[in-house]
PDB file of N, CA and C in Angstrom:
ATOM      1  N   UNK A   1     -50.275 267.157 158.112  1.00  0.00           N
ATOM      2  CA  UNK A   1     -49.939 266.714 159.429  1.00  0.00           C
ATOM      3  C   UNK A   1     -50.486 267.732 160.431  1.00  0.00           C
ATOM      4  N   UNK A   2     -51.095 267.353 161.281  1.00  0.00           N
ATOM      5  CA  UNK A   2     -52.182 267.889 162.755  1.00  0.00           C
ATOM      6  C   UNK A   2     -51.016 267.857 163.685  1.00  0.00           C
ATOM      7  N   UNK A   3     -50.489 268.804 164.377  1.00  0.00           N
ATOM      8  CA  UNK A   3     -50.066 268.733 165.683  1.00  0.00           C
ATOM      9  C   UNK A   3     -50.478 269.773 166.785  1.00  0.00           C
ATOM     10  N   UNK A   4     -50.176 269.450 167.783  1.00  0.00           N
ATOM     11  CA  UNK A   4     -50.989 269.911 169.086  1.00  0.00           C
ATOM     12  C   UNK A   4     -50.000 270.803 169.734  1.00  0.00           C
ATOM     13  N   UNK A   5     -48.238 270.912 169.436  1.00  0.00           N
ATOM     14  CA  UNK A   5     -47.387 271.553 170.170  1.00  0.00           C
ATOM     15  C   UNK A   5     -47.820 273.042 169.031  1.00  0.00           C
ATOM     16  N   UNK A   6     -47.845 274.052 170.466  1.00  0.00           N
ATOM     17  CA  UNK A   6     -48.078 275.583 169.526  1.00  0.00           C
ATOM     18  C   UNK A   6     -46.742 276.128 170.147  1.00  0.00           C
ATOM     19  N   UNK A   7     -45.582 275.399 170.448  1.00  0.00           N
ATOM     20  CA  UNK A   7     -44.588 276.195 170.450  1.00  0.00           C
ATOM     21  C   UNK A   7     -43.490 276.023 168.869  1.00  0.00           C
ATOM     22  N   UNK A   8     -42.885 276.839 168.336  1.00  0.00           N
ATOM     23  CA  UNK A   8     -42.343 277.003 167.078  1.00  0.00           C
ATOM     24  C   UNK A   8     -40.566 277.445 167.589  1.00  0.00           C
ATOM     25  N   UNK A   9     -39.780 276.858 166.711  1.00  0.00           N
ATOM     26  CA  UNK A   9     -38.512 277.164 166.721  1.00  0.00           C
ATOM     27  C   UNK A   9     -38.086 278.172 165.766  1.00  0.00           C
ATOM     28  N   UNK A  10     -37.700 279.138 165.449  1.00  0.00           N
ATOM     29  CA  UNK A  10     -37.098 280.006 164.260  1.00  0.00           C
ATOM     30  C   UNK A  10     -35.311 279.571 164.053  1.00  0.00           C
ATOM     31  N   UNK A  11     -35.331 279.163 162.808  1.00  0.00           N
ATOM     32  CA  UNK A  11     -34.314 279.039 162.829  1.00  0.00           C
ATOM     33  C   UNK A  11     -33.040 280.042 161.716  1.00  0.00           C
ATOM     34  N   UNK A  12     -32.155 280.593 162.136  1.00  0.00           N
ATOM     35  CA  UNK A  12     -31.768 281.435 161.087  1.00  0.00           C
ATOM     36  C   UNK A  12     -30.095 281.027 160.722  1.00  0.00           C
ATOM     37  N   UNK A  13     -29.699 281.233 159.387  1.00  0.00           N
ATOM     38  CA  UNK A  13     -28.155 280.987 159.328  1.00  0.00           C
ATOM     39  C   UNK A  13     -27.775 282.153 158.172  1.00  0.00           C
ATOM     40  N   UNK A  14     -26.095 282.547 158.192  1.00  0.00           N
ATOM     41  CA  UNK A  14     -25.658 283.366 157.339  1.00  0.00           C
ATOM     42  C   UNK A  14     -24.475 282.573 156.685  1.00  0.00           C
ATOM     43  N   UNK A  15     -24.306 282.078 155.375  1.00  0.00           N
ATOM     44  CA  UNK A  15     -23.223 281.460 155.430  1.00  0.00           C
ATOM     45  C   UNK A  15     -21.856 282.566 155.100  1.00  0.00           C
ATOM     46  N   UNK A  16     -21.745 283.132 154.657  1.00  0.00           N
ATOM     47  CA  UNK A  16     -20.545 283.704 154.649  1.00  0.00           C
ATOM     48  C   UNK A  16     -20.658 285.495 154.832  1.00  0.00           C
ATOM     49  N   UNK A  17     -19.479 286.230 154.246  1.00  0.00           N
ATOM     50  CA  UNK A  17     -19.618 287.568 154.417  1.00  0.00           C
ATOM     51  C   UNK A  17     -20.561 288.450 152.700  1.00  0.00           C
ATOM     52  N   UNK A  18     -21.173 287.344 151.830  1.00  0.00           N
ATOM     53  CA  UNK A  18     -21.845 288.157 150.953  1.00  0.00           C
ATOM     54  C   UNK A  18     -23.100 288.212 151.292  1.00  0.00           C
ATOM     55  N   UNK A  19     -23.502 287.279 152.107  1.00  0.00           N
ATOM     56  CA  UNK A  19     -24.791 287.565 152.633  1.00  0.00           C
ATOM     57  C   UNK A  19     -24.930 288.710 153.593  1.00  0.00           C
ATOM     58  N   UNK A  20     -25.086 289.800 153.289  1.00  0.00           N
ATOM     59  CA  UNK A  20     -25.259 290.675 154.380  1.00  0.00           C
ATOM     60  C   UNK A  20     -26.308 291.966 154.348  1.00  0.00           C
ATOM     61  N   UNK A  21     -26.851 291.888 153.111  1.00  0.00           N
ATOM     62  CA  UNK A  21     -28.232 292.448 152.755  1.00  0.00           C
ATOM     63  C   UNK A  21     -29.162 292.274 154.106  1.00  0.00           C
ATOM     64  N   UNK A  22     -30.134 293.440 153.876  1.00  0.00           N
ATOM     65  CA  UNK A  22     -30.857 293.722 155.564  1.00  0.00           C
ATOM     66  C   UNK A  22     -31.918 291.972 155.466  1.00  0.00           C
ATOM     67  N   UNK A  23     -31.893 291.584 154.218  1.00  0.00           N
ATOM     68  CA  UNK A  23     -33.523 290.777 153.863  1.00  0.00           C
ATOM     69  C   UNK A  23     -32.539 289.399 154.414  1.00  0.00           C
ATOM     70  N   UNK A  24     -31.135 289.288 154.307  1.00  0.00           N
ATOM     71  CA  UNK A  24     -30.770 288.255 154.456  1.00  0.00           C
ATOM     72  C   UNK A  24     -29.504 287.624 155.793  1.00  0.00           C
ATOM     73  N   UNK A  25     -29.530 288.564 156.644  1.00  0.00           N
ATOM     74  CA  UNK A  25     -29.048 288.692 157.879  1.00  0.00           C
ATOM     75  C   UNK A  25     -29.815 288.083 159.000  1.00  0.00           C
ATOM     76  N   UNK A  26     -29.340 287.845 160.160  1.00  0.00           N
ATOM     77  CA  UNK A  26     -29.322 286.621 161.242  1.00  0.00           C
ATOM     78  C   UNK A  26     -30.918 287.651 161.181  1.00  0.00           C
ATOM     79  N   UNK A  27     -30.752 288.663 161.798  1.00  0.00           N
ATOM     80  CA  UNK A  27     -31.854 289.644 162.451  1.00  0.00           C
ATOM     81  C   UNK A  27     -32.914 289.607 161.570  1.00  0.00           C
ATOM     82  N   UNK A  28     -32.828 290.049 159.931  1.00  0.00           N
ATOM     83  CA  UNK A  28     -34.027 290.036 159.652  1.00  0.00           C
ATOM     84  C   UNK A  28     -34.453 288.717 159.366  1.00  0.00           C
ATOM     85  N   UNK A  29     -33.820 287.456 158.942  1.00  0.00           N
ATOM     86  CA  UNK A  29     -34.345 286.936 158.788  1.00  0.00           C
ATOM     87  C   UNK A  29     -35.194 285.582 160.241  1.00  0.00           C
ATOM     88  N   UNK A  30     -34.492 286.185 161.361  1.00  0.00           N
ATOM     89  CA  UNK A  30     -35.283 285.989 162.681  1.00  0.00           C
ATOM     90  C   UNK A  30     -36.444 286.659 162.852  1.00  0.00           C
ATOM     91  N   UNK A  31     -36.619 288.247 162.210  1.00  0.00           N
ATOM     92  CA  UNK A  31     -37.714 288.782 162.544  1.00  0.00           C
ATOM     93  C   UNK A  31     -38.827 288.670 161.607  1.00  0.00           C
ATOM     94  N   UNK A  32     -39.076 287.889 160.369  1.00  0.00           N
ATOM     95  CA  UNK A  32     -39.287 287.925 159.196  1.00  0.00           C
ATOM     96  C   UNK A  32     -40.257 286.053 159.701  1.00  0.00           C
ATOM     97  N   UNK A  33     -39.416 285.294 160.049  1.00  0.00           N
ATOM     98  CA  UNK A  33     -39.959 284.515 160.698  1.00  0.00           C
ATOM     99  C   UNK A  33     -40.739 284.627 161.900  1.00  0.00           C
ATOM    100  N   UNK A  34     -40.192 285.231 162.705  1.00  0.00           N
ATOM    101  CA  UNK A  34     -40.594 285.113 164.254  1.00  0.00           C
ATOM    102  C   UNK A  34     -42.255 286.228 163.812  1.00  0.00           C
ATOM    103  N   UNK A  35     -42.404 287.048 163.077  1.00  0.00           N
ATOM    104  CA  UNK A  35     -43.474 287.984 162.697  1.00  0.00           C
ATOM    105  C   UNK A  35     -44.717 286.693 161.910  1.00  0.00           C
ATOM    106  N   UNK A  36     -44.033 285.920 161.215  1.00  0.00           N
ATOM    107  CA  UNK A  36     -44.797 284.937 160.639  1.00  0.00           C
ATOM    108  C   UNK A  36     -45.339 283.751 161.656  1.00  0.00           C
ATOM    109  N   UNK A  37     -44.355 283.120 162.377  1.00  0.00           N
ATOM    110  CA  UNK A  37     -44.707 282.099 163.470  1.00  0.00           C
ATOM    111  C   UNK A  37     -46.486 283.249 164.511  1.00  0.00           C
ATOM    112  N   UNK A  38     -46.155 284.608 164.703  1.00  0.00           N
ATOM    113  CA  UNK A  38     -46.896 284.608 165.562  1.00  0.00           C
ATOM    114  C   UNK A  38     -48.421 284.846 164.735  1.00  0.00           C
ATOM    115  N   UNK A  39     -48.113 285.456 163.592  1.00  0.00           N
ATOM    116  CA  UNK A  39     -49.231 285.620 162.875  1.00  0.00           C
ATOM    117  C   UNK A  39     -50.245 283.819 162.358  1.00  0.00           C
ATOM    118  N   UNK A  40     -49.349 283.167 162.270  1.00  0.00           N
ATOM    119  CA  UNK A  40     -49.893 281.964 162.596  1.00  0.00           C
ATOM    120  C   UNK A  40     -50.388 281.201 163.580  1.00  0.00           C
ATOM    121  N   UNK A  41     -50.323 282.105 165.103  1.00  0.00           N
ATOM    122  CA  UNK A  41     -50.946 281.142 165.881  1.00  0.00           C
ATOM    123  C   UNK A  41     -49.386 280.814 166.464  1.00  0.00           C
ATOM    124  N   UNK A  42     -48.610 280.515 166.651  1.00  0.00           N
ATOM    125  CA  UNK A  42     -47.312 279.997 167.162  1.00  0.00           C
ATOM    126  C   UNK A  42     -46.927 281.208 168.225  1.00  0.00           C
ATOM    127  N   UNK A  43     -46.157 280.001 169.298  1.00  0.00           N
ATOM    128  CA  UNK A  43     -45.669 280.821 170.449  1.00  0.00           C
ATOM    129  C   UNK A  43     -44.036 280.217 170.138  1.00  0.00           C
ATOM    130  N   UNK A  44     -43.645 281.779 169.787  1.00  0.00           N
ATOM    131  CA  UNK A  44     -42.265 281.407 169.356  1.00  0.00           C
ATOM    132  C   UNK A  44     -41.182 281.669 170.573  1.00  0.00           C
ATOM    133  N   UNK A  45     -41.102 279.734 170.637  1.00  0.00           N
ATOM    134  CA  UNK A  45     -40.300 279.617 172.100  1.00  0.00           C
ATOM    135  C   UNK A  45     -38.308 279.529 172.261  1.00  0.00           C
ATOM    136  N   UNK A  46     -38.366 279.240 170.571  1.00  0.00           N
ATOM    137  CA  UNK A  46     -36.842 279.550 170.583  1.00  0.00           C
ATOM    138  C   UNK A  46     -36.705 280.056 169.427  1.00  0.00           C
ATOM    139  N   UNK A  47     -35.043 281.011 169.190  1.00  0.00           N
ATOM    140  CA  UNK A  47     -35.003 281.559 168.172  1.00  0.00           C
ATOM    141  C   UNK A  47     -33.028 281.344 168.078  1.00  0.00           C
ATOM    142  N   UNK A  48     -33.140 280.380 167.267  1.00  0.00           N
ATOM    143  CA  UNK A  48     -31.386 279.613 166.839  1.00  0.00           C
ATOM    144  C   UNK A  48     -30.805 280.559 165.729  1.00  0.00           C
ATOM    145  N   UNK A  49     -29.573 280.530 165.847  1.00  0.00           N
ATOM    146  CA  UNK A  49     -28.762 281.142 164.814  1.00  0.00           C
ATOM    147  C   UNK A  49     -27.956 280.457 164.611  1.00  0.00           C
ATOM    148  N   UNK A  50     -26.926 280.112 163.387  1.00  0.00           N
ATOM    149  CA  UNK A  50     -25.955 279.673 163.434  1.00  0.00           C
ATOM    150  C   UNK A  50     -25.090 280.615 161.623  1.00  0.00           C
ATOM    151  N   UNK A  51     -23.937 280.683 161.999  1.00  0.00           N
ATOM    152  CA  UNK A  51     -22.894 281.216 160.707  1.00  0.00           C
ATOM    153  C   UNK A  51     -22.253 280.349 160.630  1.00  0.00           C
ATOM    154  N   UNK A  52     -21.949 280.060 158.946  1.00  0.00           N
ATOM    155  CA  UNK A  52     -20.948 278.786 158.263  1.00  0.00           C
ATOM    156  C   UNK A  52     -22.043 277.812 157.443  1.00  0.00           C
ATOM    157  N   UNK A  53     -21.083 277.335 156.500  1.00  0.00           N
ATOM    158  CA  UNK A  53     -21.724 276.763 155.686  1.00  0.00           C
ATOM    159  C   UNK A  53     -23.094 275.950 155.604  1.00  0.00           C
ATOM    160  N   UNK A  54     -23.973 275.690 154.533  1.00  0.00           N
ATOM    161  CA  UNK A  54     -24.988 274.637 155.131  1.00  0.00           C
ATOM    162  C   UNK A  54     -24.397 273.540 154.513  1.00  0.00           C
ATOM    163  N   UNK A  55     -23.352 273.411 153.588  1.00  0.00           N
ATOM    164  CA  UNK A  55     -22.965 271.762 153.561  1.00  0.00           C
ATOM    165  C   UNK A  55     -22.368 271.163 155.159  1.00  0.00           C
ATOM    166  N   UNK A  56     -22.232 271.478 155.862  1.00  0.00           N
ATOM    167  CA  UNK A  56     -21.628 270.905 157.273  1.00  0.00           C
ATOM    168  C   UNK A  56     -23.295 271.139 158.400  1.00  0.00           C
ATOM    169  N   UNK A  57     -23.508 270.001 158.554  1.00  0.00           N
ATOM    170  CA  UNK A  57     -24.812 269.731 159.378  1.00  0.00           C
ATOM    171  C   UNK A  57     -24.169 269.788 160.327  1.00  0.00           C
ATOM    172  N   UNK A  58     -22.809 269.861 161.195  1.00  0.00           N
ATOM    173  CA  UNK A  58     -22.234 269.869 162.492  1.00  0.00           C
ATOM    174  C   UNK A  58     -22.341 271.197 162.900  1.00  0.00           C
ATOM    175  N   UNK A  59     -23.119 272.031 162.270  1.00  0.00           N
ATOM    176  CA  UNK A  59     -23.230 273.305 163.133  1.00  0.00           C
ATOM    177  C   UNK A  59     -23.965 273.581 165.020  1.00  0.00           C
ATOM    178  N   UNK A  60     -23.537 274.249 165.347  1.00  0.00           N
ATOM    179  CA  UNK A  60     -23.945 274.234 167.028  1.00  0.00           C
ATOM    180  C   UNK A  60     -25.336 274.183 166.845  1.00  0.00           C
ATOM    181  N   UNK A  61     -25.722 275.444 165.842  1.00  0.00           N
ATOM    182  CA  UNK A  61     -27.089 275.845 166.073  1.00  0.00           C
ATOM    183  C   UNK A  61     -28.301 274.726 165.512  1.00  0.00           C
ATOM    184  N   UNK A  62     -27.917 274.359 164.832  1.00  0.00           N
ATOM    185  CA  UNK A  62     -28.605 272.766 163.488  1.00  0.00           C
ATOM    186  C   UNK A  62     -28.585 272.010 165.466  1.00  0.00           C
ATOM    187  N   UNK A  63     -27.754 271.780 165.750  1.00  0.00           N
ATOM    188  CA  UNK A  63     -28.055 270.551 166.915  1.00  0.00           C
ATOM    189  C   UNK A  63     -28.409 271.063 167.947  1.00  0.00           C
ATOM    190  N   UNK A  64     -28.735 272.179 168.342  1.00  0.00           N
ATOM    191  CA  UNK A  64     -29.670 272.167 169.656  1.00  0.00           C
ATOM    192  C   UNK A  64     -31.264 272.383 168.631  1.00  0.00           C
ATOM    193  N   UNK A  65     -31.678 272.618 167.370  1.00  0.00           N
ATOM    194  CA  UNK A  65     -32.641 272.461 166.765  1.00  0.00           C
ATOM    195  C   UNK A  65     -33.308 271.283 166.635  1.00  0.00           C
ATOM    196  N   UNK A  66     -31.713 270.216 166.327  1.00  0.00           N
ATOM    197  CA  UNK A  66     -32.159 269.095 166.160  1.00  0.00           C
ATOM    198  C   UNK A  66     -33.122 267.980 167.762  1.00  0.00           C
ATOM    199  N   UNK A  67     -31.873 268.924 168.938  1.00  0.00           N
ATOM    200  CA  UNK A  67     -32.302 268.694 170.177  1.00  0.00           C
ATOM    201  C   UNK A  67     -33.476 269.151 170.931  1.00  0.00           C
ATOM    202  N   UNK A  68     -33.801 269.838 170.075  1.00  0.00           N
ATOM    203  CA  UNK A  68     -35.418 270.596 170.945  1.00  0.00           C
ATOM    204  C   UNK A  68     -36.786 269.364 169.993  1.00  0.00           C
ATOM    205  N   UNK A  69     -36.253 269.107 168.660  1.00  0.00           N
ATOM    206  CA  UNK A  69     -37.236 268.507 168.127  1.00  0.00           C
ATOM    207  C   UNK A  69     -37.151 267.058 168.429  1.00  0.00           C
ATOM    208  N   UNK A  70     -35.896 266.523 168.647  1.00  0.00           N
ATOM    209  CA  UNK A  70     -36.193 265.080 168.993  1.00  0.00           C
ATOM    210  C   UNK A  70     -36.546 264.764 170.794  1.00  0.00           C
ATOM    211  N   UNK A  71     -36.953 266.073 171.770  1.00  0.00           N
ATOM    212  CA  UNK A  71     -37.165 266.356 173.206  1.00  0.00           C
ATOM    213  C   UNK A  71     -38.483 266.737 173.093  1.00  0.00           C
ATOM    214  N   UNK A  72     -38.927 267.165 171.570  1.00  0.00           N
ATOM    215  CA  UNK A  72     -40.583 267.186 171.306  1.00  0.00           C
ATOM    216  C   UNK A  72     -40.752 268.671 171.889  1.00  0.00           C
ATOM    217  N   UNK A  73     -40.082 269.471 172.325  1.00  0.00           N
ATOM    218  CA  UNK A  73     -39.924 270.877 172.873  1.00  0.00           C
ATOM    219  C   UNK A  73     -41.074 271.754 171.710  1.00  0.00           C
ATOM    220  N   UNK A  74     -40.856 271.053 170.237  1.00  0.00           N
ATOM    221  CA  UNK A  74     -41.655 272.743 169.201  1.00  0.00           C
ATOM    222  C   UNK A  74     -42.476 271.505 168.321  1.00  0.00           C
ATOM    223  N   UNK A  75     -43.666 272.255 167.783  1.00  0.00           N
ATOM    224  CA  UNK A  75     -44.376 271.684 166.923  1.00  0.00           C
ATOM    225  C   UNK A  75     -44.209 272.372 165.821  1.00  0.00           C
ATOM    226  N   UNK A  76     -43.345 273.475 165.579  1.00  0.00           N
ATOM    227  CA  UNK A  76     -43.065 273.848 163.982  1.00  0.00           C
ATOM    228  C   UNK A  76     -41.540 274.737 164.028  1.00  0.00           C
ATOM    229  N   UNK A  77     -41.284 274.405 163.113  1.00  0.00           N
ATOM    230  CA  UNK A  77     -39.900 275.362 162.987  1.00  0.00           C
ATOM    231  C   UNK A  77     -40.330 276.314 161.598  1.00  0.00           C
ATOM    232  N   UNK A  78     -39.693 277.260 161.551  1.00  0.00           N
ATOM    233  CA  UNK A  78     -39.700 278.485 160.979  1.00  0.00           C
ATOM    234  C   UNK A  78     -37.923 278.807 159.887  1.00  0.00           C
ATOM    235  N   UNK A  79     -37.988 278.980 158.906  1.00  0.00           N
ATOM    236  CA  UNK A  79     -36.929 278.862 158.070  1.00  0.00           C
ATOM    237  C   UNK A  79     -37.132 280.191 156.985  1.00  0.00           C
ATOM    238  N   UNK A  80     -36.059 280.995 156.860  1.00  0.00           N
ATOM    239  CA  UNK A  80     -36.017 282.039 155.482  1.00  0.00           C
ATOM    240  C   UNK A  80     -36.195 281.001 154.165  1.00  0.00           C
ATOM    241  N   UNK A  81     -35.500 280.071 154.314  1.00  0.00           N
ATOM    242  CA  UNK A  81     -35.770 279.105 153.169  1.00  0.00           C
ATOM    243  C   UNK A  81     -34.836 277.872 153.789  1.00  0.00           C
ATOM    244  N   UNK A  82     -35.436 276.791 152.776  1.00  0.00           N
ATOM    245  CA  UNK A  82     -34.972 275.414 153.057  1.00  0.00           C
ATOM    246  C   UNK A  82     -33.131 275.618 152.892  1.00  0.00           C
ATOM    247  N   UNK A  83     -32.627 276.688 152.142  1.00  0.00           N
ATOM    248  CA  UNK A  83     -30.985 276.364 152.062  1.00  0.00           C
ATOM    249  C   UNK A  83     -30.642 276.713 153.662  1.00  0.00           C
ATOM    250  N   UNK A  84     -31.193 277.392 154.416  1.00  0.00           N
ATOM    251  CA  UNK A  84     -31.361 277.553 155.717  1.00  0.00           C
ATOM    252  C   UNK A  84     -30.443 276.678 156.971  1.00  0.00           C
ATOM    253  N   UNK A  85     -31.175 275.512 156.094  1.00  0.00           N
ATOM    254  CA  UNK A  85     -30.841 274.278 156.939  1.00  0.00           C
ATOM    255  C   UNK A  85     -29.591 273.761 156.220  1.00  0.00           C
ATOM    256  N   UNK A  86     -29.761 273.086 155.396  1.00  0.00           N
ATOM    257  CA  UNK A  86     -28.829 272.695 154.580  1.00  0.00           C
ATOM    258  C   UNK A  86     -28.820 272.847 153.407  1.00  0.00           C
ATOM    259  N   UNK A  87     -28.141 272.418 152.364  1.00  0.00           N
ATOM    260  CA  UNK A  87     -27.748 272.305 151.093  1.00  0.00           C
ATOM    261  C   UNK A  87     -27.096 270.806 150.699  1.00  0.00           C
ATOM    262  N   UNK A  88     -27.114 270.631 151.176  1.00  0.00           N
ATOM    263  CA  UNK A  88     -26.850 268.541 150.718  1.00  0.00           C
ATOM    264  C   UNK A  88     -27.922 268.318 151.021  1.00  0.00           C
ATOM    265  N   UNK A  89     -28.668 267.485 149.796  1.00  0.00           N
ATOM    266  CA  UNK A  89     -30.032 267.232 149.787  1.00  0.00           C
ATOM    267  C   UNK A  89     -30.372 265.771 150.933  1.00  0.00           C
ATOM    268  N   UNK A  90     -28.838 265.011 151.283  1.00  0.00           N
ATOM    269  CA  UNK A  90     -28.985 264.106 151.930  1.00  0.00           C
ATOM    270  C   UNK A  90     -29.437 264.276 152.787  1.00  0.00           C
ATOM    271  N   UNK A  91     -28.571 265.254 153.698  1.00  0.00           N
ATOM    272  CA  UNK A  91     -29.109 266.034 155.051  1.00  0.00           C
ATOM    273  C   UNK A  91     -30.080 266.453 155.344  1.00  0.00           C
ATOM    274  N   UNK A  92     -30.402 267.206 154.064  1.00  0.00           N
ATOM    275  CA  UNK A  92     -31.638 267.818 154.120  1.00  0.00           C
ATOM    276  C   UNK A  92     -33.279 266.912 154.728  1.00  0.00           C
ATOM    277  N   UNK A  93     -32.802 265.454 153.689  1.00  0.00           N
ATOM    278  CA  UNK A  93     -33.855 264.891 153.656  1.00  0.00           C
ATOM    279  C   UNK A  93     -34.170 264.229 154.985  1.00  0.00           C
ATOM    280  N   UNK A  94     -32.871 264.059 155.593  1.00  0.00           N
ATOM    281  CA  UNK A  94     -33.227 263.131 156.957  1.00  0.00           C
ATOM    282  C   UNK A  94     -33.730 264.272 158.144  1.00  0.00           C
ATOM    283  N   UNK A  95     -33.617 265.458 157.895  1.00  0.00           N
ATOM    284  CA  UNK A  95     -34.148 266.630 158.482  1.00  0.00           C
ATOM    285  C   UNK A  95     -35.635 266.470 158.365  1.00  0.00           C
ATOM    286  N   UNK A  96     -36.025 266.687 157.499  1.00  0.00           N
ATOM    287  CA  UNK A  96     -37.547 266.419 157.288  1.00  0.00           C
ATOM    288  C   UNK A  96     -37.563 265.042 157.979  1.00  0.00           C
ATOM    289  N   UNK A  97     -37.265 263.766 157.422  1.00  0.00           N
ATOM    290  CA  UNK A  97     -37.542 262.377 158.036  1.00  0.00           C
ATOM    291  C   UNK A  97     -37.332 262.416 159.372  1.00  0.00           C
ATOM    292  N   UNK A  98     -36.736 263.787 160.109  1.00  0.00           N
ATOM    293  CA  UNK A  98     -36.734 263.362 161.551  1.00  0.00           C
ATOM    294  C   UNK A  98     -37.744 264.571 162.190  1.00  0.00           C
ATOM    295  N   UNK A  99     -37.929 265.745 161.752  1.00  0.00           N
ATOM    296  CA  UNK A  99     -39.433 266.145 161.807  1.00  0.00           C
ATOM    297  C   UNK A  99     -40.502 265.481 161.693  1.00  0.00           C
ATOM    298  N   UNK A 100     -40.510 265.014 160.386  1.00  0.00           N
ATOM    299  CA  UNK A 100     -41.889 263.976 160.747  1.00  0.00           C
ATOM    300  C   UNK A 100     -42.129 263.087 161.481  1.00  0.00           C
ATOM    301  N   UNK A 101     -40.890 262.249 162.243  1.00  0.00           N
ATOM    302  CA  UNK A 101     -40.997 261.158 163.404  1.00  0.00           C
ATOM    303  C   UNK A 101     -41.881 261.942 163.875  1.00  0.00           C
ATOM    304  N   UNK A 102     -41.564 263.055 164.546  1.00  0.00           N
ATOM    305  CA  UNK A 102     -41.893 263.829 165.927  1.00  0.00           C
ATOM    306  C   UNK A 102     -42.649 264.607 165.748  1.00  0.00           C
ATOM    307  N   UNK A 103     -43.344 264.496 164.501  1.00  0.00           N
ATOM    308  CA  UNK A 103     -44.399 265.510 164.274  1.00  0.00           C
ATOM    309  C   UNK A 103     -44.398 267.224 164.296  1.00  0.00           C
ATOM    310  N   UNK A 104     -43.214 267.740 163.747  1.00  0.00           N
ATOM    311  CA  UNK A 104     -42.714 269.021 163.719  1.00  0.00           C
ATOM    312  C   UNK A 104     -42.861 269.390 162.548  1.00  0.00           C
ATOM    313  N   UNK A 105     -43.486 270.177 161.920  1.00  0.00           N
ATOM    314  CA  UNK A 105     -43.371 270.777 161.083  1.00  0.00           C
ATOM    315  C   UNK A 105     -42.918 271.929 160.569  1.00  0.00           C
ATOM    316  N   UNK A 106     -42.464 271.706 159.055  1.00  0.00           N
ATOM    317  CA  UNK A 106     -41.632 272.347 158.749  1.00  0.00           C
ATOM    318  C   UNK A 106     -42.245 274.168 157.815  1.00  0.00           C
ATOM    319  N   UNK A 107     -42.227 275.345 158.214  1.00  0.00           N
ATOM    320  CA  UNK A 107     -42.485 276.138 157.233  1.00  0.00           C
ATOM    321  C   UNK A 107     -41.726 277.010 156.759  1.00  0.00           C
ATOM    322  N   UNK A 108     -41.285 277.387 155.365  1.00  0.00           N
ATOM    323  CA  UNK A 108     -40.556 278.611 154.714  1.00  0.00           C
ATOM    324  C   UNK A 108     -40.896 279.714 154.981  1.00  0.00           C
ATOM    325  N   UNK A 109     -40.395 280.481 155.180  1.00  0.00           N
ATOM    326  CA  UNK A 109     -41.595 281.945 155.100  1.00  0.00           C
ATOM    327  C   UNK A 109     -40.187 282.620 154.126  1.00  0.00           C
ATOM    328  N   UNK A 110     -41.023 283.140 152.973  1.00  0.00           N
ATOM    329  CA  UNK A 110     -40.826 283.584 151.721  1.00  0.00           C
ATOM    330  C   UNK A 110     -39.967 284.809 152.037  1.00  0.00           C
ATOM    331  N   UNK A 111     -39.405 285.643 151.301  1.00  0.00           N
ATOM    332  CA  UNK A 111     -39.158 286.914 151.135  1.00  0.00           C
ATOM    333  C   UNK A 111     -40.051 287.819 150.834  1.00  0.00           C
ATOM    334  N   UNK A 112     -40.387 288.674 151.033  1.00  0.00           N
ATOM    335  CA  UNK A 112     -41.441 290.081 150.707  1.00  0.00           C
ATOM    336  C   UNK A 112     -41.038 290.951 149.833  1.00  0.00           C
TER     337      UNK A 112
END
């Protein structure tokens, strides 16, 4: 998929208090992305956080993500990994199915 928006969303989540390793915290894993979005060419125009589970898609931060991509605001979002977003594969999937309406694409950026 070709898109023309070079602005990128980073999106980061912590679900509870065992995640707290430097590789897996709001910060690095904002800066871990946001270092990747620019090395790609991306003007990283927002940077979301949200804490609490990824089985609950009602998070604040998931819906102004969801609101910048269905306003066509970013042409890629930025993720530590897909559990990121969610963990119910249902959710998950209509995440992608509503990126691709709008032509947003989706990238992991790995651990180092």
């Amino acid at each position: 998929m070709e898109n023309k928006n070079n602005n990128a969303l980073v999106y980061a989540r912590v679900g509870t208090g065992k995640q707290c390793g430097k590789s897996e915290s709001i910060v690095g894993q904002i800066r871990s992305c946001s270092k990747q979005a620019e090395k790609d060419g991306y003007i990283v125009a927002e940077k979301i956080s949200d804490s609490g589970s990824a089985n609950n898609i009602r998070r604040l931060g998931l819906k102004k993500l969801i609101d910048s991509v269905r306003k066509n605001k970013i042409g890629m979002v930025y993720v530590r990994d897909h559990s990121r977003l969610s963990r119910n594969l249902g959710d998950y999937v209509s995440l992608l199915n509503l990126f691709a309406k709008h032509e947003v694409e989706l990238r992991i950026v790995k651990k180092n």
